[in-house]
Structures are given as structure tokens and as C-alpha cells.
N, C-alpha and C. Protein backbone atom coordinates (compact mmCIF):
# COMPACT_ATOMS: atom_id res chain seq x y z
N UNK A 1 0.84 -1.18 0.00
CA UNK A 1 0.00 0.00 0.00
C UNK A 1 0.88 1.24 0.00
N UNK A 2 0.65 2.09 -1.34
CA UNK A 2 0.87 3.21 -0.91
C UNK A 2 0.33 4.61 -0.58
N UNK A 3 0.58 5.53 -0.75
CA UNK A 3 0.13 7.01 -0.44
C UNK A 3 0.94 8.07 -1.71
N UNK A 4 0.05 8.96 -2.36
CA UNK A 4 0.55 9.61 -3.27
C UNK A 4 -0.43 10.75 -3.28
N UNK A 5 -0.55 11.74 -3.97
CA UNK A 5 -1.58 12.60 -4.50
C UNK A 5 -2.90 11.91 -5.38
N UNK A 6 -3.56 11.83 -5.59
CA UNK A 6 -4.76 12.16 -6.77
C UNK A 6 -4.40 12.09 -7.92
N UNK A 7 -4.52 11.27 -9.09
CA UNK A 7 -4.06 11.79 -10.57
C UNK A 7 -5.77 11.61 -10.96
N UNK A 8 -5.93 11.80 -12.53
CA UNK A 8 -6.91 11.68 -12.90
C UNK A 8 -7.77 10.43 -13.33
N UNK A 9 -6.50 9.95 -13.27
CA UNK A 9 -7.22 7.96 -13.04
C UNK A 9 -7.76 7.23 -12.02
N UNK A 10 -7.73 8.04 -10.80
CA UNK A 10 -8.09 7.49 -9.66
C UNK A 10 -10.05 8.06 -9.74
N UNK A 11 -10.04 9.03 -10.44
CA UNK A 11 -11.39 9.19 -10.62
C UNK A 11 -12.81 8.59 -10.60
N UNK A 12 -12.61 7.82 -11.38
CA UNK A 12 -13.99 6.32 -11.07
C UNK A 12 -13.73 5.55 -9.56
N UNK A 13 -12.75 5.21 -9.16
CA UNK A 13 -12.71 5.07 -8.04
C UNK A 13 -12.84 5.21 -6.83
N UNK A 14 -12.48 6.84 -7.04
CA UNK A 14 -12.75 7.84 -6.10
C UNK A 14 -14.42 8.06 -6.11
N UNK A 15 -14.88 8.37 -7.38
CA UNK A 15 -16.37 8.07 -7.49
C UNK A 15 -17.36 7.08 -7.11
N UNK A 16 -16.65 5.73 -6.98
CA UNK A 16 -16.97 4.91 -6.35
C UNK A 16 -17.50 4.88 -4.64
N UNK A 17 -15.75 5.26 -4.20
CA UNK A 17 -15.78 5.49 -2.72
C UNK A 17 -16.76 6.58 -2.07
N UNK A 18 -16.72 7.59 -2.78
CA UNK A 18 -17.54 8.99 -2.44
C UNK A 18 -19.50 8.30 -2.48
N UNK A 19 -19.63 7.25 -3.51
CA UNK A 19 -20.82 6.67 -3.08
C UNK A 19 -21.11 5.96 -1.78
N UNK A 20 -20.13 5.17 -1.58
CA UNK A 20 -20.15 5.11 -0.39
C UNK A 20 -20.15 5.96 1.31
N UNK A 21 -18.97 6.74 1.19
CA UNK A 21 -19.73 7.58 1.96
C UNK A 21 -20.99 8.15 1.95
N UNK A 22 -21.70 8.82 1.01
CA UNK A 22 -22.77 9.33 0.66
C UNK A 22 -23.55 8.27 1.62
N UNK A 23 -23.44 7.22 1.10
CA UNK A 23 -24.47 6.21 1.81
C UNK A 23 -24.51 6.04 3.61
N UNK A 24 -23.61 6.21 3.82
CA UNK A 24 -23.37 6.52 5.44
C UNK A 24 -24.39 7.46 5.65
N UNK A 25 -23.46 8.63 5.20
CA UNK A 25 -24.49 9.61 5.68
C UNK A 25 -25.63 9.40 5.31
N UNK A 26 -26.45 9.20 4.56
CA UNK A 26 -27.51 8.94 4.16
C UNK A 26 -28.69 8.25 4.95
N UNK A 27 -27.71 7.18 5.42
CA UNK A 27 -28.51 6.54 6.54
C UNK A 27 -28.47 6.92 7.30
N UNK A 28 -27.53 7.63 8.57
CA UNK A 28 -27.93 8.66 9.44
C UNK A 28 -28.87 9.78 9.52
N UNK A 29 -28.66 10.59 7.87
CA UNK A 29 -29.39 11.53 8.12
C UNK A 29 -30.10 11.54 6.84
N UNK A 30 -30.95 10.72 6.57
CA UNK A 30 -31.97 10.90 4.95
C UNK A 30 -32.73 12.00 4.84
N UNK A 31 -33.10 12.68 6.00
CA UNK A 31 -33.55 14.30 6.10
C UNK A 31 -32.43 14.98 5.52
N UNK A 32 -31.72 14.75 4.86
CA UNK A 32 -30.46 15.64 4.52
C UNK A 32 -29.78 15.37 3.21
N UNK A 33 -28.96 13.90 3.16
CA UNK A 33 -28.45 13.15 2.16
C UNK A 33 -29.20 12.67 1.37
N UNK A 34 -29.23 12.49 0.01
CA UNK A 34 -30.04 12.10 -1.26
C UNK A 34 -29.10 10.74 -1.66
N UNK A 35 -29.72 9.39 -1.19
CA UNK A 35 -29.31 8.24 -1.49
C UNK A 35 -28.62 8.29 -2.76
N UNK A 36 -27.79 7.66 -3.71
CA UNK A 36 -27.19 7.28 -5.16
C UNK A 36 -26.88 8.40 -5.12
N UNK A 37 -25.85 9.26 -4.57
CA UNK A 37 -25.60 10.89 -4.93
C UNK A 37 -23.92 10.72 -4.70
N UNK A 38 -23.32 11.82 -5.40
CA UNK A 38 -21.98 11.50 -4.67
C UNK A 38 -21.75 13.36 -4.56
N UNK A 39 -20.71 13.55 -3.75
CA UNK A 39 -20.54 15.29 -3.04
C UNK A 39 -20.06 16.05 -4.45
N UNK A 40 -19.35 15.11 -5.41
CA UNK A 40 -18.92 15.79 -6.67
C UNK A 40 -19.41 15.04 -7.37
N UNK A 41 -19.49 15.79 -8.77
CA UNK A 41 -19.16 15.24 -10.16
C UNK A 41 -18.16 14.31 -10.51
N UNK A 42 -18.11 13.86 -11.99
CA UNK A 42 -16.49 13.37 -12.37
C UNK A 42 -15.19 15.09 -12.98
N UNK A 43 -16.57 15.97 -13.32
CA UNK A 43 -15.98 17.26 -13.84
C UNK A 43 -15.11 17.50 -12.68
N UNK A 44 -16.70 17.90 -11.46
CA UNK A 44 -15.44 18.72 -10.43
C UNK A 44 -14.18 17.99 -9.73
N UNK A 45 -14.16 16.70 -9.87
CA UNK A 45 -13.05 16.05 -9.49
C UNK A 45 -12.36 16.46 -10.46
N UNK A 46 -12.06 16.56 -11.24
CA UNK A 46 -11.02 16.94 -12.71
C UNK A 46 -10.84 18.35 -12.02
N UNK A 47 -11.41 19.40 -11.96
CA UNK A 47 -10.81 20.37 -11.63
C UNK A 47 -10.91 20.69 -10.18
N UNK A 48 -10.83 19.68 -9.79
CA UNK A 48 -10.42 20.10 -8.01
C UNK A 48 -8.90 19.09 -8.13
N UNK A 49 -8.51 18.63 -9.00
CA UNK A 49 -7.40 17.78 -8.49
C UNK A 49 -5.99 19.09 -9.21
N UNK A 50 -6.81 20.08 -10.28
CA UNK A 50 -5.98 20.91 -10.36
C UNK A 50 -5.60 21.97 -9.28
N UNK A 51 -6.60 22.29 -7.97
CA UNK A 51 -6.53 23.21 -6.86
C UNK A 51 -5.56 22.85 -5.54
N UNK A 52 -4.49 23.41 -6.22
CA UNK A 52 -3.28 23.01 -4.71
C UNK A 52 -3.72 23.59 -3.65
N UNK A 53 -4.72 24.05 -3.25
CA UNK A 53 -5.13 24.62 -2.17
C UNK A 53 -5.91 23.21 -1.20
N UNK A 54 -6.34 22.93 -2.31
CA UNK A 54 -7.45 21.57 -1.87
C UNK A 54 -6.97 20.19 -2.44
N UNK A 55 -5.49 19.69 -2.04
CA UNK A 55 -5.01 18.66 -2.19
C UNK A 55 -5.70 17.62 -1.90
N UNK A 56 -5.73 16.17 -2.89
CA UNK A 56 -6.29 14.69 -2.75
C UNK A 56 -5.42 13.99 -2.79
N UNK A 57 -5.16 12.99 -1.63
CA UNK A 57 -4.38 12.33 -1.66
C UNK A 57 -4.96 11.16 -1.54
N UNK A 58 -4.40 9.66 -2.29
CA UNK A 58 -4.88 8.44 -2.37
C UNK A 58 -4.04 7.59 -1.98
N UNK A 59 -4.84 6.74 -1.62
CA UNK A 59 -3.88 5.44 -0.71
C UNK A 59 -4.42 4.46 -1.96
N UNK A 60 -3.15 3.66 -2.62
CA UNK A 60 -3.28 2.79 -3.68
C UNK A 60 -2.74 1.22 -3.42
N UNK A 61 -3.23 0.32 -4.12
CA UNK A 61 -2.62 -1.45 -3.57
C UNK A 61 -1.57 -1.21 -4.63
N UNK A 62 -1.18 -2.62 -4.29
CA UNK A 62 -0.13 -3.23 -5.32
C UNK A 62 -0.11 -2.57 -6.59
N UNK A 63 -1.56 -2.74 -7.20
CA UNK A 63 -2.00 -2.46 -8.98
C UNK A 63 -1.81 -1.14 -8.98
N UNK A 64 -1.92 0.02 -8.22
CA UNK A 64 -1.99 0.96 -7.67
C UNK A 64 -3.15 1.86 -8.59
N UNK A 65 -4.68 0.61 -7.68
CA UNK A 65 -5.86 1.39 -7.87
C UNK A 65 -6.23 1.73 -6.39
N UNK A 66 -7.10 2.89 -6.45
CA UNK A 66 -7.03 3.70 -5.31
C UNK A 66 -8.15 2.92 -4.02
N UNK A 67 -8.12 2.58 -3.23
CA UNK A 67 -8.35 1.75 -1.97
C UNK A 67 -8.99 3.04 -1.06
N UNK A 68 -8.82 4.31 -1.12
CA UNK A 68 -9.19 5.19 0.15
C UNK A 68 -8.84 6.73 -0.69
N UNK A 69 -9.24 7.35 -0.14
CA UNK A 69 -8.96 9.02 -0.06
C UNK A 69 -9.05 9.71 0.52
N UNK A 70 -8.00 11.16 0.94
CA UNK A 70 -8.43 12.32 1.72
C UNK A 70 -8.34 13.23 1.46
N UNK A 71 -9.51 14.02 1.01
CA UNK A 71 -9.57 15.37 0.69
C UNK A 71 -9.66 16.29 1.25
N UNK A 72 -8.43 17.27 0.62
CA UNK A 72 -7.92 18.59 1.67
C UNK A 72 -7.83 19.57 1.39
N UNK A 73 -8.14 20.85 2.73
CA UNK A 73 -8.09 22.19 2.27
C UNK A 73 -7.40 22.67 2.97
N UNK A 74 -6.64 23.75 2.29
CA UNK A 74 -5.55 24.56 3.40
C UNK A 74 -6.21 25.64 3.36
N UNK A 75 -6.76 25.94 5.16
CA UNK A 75 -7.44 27.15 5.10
C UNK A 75 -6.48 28.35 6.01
N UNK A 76 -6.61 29.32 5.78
CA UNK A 76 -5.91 30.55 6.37
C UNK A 76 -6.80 30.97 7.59
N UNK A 77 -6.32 31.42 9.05
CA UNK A 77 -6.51 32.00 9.72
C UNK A 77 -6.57 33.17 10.35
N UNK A 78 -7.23 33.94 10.80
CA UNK A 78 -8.19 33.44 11.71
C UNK A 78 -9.86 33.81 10.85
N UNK A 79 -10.77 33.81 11.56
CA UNK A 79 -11.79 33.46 10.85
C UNK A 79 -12.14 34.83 11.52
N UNK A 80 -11.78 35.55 12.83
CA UNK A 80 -12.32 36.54 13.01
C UNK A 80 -11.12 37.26 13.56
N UNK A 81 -11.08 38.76 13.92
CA UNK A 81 -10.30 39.39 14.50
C UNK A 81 -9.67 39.26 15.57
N UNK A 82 -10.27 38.32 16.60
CA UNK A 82 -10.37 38.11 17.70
C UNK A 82 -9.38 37.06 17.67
N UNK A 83 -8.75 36.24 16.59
CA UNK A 83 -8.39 35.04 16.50
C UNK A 83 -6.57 35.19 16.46
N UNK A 84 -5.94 34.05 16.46
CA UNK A 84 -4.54 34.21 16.44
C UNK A 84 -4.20 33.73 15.42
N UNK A 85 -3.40 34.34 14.36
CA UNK A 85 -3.51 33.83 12.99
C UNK A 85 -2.47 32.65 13.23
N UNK A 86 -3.29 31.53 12.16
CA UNK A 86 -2.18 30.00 11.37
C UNK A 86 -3.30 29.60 10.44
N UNK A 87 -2.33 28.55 10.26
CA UNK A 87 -3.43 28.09 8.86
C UNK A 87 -3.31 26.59 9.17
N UNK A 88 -4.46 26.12 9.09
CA UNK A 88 -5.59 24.56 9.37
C UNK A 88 -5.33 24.40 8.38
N UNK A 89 -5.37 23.02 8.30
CA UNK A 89 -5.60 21.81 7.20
C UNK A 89 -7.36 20.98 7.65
N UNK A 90 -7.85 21.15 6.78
CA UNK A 90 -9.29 20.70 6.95
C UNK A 90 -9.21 19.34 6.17
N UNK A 91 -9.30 18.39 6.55
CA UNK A 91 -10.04 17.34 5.99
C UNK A 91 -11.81 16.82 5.69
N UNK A 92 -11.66 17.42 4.47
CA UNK A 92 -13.14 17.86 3.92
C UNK A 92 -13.61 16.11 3.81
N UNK A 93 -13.05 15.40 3.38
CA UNK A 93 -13.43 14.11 3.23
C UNK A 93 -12.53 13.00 3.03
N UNK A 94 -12.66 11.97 3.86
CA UNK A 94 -11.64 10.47 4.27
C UNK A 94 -12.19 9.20 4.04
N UNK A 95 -12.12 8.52 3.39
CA UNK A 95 -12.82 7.27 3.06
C UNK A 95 -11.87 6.02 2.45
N UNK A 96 -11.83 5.49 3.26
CA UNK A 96 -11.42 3.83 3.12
C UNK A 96 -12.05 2.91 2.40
N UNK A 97 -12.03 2.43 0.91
CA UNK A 97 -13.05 1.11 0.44
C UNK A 97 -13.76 0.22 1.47
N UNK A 98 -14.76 0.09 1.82
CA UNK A 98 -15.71 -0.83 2.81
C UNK A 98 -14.64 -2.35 2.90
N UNK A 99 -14.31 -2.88 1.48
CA UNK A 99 -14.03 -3.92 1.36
C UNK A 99 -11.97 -4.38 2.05
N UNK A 100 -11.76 -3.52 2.47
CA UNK A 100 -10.33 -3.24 2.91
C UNK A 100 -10.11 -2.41 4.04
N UNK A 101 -11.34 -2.40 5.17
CA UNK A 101 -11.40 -1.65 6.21
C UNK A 101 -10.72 -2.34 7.21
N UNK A 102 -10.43 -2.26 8.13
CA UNK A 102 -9.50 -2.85 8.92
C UNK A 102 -8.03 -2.93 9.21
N UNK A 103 -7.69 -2.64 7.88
CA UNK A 103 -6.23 -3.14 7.96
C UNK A 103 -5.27 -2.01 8.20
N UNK A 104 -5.75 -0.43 8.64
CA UNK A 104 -4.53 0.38 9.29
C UNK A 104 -4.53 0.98 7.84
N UNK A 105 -5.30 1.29 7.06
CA UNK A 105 -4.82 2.09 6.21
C UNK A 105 -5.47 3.51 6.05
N UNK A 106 -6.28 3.47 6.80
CA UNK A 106 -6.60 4.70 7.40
C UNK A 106 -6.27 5.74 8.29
N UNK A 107 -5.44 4.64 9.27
CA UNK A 107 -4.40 4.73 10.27
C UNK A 107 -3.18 5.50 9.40
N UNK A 108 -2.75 5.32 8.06
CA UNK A 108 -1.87 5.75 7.84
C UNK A 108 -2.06 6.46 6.57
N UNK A 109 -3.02 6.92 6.24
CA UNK A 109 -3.95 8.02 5.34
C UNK A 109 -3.88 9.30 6.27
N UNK A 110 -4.22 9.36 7.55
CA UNK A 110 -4.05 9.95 8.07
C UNK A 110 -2.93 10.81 8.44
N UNK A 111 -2.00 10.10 8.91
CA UNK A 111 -1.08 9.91 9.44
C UNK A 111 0.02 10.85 8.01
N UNK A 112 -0.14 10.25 6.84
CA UNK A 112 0.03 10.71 5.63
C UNK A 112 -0.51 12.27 5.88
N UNK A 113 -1.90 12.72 5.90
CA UNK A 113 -2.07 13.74 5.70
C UNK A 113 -1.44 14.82 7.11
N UNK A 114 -1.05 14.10 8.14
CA UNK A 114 -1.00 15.09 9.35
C UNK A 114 0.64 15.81 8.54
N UNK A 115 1.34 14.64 8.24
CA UNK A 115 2.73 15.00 7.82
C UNK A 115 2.65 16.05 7.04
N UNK A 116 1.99 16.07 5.98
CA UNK A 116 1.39 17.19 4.61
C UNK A 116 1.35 18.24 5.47
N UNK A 117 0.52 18.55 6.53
CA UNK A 117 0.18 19.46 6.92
C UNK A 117 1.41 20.17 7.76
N UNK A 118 2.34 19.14 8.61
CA UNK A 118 3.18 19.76 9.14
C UNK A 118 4.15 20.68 7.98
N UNK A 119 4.34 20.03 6.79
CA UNK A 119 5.74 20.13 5.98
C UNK A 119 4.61 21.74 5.78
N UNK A 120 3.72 22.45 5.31
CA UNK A 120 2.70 23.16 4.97
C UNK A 120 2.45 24.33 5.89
N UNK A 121 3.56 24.09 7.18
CA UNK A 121 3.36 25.03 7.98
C UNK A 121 2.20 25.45 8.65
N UNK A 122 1.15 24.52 8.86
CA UNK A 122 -0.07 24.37 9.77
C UNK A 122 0.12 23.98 11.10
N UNK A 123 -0.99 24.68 11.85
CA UNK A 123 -0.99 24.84 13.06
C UNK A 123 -1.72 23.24 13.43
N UNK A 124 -2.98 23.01 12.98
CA UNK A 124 -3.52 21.89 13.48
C UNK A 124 -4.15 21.31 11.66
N UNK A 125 -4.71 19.92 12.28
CA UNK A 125 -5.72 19.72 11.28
C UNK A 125 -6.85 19.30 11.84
N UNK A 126 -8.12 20.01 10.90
CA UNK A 126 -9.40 19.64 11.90
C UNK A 126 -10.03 18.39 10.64
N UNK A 127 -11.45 18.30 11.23
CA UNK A 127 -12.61 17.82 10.09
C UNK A 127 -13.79 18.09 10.60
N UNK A 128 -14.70 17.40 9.84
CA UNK A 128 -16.69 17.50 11.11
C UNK A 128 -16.94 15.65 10.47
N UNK A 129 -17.26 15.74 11.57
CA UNK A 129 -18.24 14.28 11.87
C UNK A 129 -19.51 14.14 11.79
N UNK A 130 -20.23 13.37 11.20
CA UNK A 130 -22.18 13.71 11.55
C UNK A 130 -22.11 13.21 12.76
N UNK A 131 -22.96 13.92 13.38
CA UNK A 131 -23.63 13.08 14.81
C UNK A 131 -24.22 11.57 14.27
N UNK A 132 -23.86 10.55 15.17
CA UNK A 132 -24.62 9.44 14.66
C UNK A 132 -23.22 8.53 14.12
N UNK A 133 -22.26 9.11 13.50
CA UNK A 133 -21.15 8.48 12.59
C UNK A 133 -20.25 7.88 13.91
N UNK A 134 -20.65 6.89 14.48
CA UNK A 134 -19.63 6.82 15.92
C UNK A 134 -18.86 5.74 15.39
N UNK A 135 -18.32 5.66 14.22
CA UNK A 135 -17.65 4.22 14.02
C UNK A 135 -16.19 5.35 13.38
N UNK A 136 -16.75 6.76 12.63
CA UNK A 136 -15.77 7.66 12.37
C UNK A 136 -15.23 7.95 13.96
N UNK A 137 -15.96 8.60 14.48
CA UNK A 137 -15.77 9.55 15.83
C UNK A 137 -14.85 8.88 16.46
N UNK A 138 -15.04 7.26 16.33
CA UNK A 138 -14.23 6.84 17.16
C UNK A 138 -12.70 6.30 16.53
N UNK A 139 -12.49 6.51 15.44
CA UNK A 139 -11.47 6.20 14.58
C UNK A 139 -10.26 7.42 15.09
N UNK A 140 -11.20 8.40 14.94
CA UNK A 140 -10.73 9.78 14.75
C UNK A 140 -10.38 10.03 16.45
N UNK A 141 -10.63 9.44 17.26
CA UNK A 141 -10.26 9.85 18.58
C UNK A 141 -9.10 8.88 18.76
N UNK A 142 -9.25 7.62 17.99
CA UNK A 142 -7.84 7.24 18.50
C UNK A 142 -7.01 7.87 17.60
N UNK A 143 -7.31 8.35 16.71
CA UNK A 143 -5.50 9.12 15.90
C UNK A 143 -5.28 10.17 16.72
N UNK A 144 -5.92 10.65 17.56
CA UNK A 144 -5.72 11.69 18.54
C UNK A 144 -6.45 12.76 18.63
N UNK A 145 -7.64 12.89 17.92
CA UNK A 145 -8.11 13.81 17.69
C UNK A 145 -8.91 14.17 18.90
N UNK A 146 -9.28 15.33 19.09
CA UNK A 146 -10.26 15.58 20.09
C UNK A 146 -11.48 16.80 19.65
N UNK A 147 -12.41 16.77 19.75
CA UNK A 147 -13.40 17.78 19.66
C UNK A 147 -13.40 19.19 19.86
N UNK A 148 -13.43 19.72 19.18
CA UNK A 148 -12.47 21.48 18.98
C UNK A 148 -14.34 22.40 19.45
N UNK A 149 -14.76 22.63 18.35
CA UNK A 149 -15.97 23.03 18.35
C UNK A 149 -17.35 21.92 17.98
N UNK A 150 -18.59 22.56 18.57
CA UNK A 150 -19.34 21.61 17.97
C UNK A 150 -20.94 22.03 17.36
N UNK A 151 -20.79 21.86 15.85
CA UNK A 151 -22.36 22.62 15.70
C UNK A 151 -23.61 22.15 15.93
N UNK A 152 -24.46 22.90 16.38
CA UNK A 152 -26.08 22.25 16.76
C UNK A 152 -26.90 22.63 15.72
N UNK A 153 -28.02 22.21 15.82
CA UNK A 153 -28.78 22.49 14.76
C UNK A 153 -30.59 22.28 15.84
N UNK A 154 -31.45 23.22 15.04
CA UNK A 154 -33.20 22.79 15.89
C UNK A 154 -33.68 23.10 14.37
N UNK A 155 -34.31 22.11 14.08
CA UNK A 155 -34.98 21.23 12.84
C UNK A 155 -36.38 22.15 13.04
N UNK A 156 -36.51 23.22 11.94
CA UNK A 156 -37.86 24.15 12.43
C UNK A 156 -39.31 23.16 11.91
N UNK A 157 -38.85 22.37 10.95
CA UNK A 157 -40.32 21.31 10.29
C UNK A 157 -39.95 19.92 10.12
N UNK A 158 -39.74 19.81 12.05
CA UNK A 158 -39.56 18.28 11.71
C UNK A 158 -40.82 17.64 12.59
């Protein structure tokens, strides 16, 4: 297994995986997520793999077809005046093939992206979790993560 950037062949794959997540969420929150949907296109993957701001990096097997992904944004700080400027690495989205879960390669997708972020001159790296996703939450607490902020929501027509 390795770890590399995104090329444009990893695309169907990546399209693949992104169904899958979709489907997570989906089942947590179907008030929200639209089943068979994925967060991109095949377009905007083509031109998000050109945005060095918002690096993809893929974890590939042997054949070196893509097994997982993590998609990233380098955001600038602070968000308000009040704040102490650095710049976050956001992990907009992380996904492991269903069929190859287990084996630490997420563990080191991660681990992959924390490095990115150090060499990048970032202060931390965050992400968001759905409420409900406790199989993420808890992935993400053993790489060390801990709960920074947390958003609520009151459902006005539910």
C-alpha cells in the first residue's frame, strides 16, 4: 500500500468510494443526504485535483488502484479578528473502500495527511463528523483527535 496525491485515473474510483460515503451519511441523516448521490461530479473532481489549495491524496494497492482518499483544504486564519492567525488543514473528506477496512490504512492516510500538513506550515488539522457516525468519531479519537468546536442544529419542520 501506498500514499501519493490524486491523478486523474483514480477518478472512477474515487467516485466509487464517495458513493459510499454518501451512503453513510444517508442513513444517518436521509432528512439531509439524497441516497445514489456522490458530493462531486467526475468534472469537479477533474478540476479540483488541479486546486493546490485543496489537495487529494490516495492510498493505492499493489495495482496501484485507489483503496481510500483524503480530501484537503488549506485554510488561512483566523476566521475573526479576535483570532490568532495559522493556517488549518481541513479534511473535507476520508474514506477507506468498505471492502479493505480494517487493515490500518486509514491509520496511515491519516497519518500521511498530518505529515502534509506539518511540511505546509499548519498549526492543526481539523474535520466535522455527523452526529450518529460513531464508528468515524471513534477512529478519529484514536489518531488523537479531540473535539475542537461543535455545531447544533433545531430542525424548524420536523
Amino acid at each position: 500500500m501506498m500514499i501519493r496525491k490524486a491523478e486523474e485515473k483514480d477518478i472512477p474510483r474515487m467516485m466509487e468510494l464517495l458513493g459510499q460515503v454518501l451512503q453513510i451519511h444517508a442513513d444517518i441523516r436521509p432528512d439531509i443526504f439524497i441516497p445514489g448521490t456522490t458530493k462531486y461530479s467526475t468534472d469537479e473532481l477533474r478540476e479540483l485535483l488541479k486546486n493546490e489549495k485543496k489537495p487529494v491524496y490516495v492510498a493505492v494497492n499493489e495495482e496501484d488502484a485507489c483503496i481510500g482518499y483524503a480530501f484537503c483544504q488549506l485554510k488561512e486564519q483566523p476566521f475573526s479578528n479576535n483570532m490568532v492567525p495559522f493556517n488549518s488543514f481541513f479534511i473535507d473528506d476520508l474514506c477507506i473502500d468498505r471492502e479493505v477496512r480494517g487493515q490500518h490504512i486509514g491509520e496511515r492516510l491519516f497519518e500521511y495527511v498530518k505529515n502534509e500538513a506539518k511540511q505546509m506550515g499548519c498549526y492543526e488539522v481539523t474535520l466535522n463528523v455527523w452526529a450518529g457516525n460513531t464508528s468515524a468519531e471513534k477512529f478519529y479519537e484514536k489518531m488523537g483527535m479531540k473535539t475542537k468546536e461543535r455545531q447544533m442544529e433545531y430542525i424548524l419542520n420536523g
